[in-house]
N, C-alpha and C. Protein backbone atom coordinates (compact mmCIF):
# COMPACT_ATOMS: atom_id res chain seq x y z
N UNK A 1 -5.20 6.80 2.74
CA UNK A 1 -6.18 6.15 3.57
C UNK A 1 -5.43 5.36 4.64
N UNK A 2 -6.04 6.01 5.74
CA UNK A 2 -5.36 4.68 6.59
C UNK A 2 -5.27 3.71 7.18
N UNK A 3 -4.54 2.55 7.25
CA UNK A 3 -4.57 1.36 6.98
C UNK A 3 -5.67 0.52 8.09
N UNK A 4 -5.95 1.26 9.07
CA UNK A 4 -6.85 0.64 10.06
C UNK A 4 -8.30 0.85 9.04
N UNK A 5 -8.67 1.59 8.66
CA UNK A 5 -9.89 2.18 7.92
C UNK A 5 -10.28 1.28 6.78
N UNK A 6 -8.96 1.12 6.48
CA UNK A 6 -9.17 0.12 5.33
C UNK A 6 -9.54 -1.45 5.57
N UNK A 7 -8.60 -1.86 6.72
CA UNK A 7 -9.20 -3.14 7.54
C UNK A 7 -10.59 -2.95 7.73
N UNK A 8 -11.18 -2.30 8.17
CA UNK A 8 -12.76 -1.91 8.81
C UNK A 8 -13.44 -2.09 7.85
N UNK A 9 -13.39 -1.26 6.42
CA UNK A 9 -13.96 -1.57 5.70
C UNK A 9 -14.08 -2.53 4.57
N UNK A 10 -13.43 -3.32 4.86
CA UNK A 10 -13.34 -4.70 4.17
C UNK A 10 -13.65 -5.70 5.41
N UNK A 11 -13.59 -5.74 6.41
CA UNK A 11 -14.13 -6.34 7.55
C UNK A 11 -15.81 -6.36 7.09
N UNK A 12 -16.07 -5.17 6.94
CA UNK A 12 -17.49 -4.94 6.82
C UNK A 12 -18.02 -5.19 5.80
N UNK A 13 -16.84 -5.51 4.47
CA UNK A 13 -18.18 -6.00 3.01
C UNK A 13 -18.02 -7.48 3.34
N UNK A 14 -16.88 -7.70 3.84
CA UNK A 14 -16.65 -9.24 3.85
C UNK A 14 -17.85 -9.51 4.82
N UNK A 15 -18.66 -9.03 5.87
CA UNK A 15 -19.47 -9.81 7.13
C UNK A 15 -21.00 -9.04 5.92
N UNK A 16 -21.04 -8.23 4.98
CA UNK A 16 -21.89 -7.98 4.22
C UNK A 16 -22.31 -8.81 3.13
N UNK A 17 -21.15 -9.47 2.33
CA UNK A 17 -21.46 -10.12 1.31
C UNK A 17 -21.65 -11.43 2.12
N UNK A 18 -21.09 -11.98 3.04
CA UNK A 18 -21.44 -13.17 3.73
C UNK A 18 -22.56 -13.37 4.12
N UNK A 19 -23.29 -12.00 4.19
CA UNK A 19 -24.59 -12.53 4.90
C UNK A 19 -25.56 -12.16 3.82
N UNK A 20 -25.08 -11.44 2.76
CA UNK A 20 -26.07 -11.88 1.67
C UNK A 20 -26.37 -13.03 1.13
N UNK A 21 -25.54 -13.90 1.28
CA UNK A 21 -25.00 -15.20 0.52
C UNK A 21 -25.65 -16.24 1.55
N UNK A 22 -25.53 -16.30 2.81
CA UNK A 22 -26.80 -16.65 3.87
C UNK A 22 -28.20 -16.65 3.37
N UNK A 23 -28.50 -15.24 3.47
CA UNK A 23 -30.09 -14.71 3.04
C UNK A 23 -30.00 -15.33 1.65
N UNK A 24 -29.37 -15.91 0.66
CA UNK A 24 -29.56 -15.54 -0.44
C UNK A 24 -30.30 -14.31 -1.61
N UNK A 25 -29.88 -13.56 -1.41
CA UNK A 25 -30.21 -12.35 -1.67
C UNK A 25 -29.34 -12.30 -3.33
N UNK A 26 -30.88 -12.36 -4.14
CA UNK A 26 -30.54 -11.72 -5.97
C UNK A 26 -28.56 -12.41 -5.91
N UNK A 27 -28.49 -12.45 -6.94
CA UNK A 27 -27.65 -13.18 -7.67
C UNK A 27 -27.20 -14.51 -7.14
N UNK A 28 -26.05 -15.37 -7.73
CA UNK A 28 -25.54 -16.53 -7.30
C UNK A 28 -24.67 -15.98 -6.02
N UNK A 29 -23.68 -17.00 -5.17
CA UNK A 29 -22.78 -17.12 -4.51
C UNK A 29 -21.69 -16.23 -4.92
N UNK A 30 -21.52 -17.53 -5.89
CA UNK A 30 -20.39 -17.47 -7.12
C UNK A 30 -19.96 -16.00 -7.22
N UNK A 31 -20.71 -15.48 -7.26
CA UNK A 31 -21.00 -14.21 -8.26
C UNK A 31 -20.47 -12.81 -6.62
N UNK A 32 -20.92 -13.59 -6.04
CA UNK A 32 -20.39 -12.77 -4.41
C UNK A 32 -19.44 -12.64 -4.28
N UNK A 33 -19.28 -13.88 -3.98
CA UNK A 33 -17.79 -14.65 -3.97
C UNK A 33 -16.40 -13.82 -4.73
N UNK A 34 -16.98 -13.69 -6.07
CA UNK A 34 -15.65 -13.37 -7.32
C UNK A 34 -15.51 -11.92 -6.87
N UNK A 35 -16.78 -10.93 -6.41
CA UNK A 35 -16.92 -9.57 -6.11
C UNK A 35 -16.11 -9.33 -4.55
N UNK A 36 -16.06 -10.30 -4.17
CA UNK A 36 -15.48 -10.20 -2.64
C UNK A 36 -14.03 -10.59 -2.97
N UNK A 37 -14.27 -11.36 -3.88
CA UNK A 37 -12.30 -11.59 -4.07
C UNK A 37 -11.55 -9.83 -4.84
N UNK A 38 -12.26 -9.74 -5.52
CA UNK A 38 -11.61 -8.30 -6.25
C UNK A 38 -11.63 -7.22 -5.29
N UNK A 39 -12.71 -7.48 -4.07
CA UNK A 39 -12.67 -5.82 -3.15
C UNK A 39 -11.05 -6.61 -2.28
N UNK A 40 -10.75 -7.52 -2.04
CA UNK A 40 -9.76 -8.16 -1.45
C UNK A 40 -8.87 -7.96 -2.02
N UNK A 41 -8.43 -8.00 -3.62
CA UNK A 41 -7.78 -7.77 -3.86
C UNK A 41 -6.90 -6.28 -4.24
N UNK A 42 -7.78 -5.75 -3.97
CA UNK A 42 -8.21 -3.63 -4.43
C UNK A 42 -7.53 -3.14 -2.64
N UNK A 43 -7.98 -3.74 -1.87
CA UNK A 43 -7.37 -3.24 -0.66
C UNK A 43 -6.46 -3.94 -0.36
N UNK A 44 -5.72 -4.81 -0.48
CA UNK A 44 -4.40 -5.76 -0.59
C UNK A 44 -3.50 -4.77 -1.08
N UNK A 45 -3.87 -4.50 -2.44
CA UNK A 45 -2.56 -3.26 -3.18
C UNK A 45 -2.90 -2.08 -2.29
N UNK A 46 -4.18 -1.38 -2.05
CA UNK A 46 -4.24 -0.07 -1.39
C UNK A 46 -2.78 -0.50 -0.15
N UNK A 47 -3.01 -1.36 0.90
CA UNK A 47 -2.13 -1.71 2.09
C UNK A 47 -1.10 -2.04 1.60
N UNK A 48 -0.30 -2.58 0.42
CA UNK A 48 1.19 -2.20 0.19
C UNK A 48 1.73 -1.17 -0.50
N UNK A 49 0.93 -0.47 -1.02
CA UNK A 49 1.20 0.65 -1.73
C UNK A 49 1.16 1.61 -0.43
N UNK A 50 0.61 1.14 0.46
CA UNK A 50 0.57 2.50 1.86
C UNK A 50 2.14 2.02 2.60
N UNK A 51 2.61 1.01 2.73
CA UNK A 51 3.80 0.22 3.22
C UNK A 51 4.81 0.78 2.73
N UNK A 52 4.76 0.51 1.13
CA UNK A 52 6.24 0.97 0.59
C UNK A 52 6.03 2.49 0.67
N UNK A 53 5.25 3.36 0.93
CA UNK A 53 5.72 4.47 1.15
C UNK A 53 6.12 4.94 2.44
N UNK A 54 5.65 4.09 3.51
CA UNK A 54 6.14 4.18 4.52
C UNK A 54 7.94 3.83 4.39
N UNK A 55 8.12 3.04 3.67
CA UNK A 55 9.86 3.09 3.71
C UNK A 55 10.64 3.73 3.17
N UNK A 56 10.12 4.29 2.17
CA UNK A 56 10.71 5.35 2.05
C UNK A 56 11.62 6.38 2.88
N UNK A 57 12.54 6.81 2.40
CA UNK A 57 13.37 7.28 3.39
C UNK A 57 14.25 8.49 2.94
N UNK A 58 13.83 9.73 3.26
CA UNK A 58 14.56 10.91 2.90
C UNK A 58 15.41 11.79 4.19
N UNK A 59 16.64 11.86 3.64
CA UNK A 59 17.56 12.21 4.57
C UNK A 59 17.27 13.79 5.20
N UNK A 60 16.48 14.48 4.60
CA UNK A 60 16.02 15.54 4.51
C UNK A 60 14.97 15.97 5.47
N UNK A 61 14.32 15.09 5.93
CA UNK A 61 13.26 14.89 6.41
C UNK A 61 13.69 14.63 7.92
N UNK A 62 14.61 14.23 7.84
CA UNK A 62 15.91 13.59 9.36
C UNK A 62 16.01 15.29 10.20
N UNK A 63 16.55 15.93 8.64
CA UNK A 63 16.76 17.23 9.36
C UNK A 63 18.64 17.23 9.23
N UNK A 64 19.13 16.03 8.47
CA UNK A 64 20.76 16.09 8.27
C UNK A 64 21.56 17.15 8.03
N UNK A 65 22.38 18.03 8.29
CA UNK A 65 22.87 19.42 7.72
C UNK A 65 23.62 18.93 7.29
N UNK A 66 24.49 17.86 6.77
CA UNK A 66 25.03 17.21 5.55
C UNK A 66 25.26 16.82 5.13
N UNK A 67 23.47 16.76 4.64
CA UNK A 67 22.96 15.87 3.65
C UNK A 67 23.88 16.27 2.38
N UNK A 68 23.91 17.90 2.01
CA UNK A 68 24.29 18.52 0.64
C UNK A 68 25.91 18.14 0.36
N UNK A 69 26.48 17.93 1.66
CA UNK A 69 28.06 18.31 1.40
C UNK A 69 28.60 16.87 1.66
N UNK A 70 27.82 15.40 1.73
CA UNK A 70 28.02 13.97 1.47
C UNK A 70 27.30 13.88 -0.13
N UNK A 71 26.90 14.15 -0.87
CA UNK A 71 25.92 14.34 -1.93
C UNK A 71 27.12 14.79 -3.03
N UNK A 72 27.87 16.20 -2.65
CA UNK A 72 28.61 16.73 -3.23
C UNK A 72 30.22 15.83 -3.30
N UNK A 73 30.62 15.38 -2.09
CA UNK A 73 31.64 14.27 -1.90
C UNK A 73 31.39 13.09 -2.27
N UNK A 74 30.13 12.52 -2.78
CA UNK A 74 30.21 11.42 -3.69
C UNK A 74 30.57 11.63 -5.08
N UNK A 75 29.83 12.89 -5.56
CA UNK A 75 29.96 13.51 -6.79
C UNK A 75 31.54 13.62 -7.38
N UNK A 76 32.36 14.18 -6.19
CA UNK A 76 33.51 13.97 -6.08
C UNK A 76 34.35 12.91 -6.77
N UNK A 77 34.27 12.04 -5.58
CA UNK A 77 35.30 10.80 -5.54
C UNK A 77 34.60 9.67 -7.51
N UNK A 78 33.72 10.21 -7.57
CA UNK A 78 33.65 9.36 -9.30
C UNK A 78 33.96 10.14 -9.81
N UNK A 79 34.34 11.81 -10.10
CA UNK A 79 35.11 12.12 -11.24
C UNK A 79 36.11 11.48 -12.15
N UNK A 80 36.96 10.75 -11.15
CA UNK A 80 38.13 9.76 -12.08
C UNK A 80 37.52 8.48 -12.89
N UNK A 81 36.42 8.30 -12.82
CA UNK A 81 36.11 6.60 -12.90
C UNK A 81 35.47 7.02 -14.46
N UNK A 82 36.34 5.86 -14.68
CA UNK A 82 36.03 5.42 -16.68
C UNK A 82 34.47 4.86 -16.69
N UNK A 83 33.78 5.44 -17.24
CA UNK A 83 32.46 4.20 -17.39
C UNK A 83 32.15 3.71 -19.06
């Protein structure tokens, strides 16, 4: 999902539940309130969970031609090492 979409639509329960809570409309505040904190909190993780995959970073994807033969020369140089 992307991340503008997701602003929008939490823009929009947030100016929704606010104006239920105006009208008073069936249930308490309170009760708005706690429902507006959890959609806040549900799209908070959606937007860093969209982030850290944005950093992600594959050398592969660069298009590196060697990627395989730095991969293989690390593999290398620890053969000697005691662990």
């Amino acid at each position: 999902m992307n991340t503008q979409t997701v602003v929008k639509n939490l823009e929009s329960a947030i100016n929704r539940i606010c104006k239920d809570i105006k009208d008073k409309k069936g249930g308490s505040g309170a009760d708005k309130l706690d429902s507006l904190a959890k959609l806040v909190n549900a799209y908070s993780r959606l937007i860093e969970r969209d982030k850290d995959k944005e950093k992600e970073y594959d050398p592969m994807e660069d298009g590196d031609p060697n990627y395989y033969k730095k991969l293989e020369a690390n593999n290398k140089d620890r053969r000697g090492i005691i662990r």
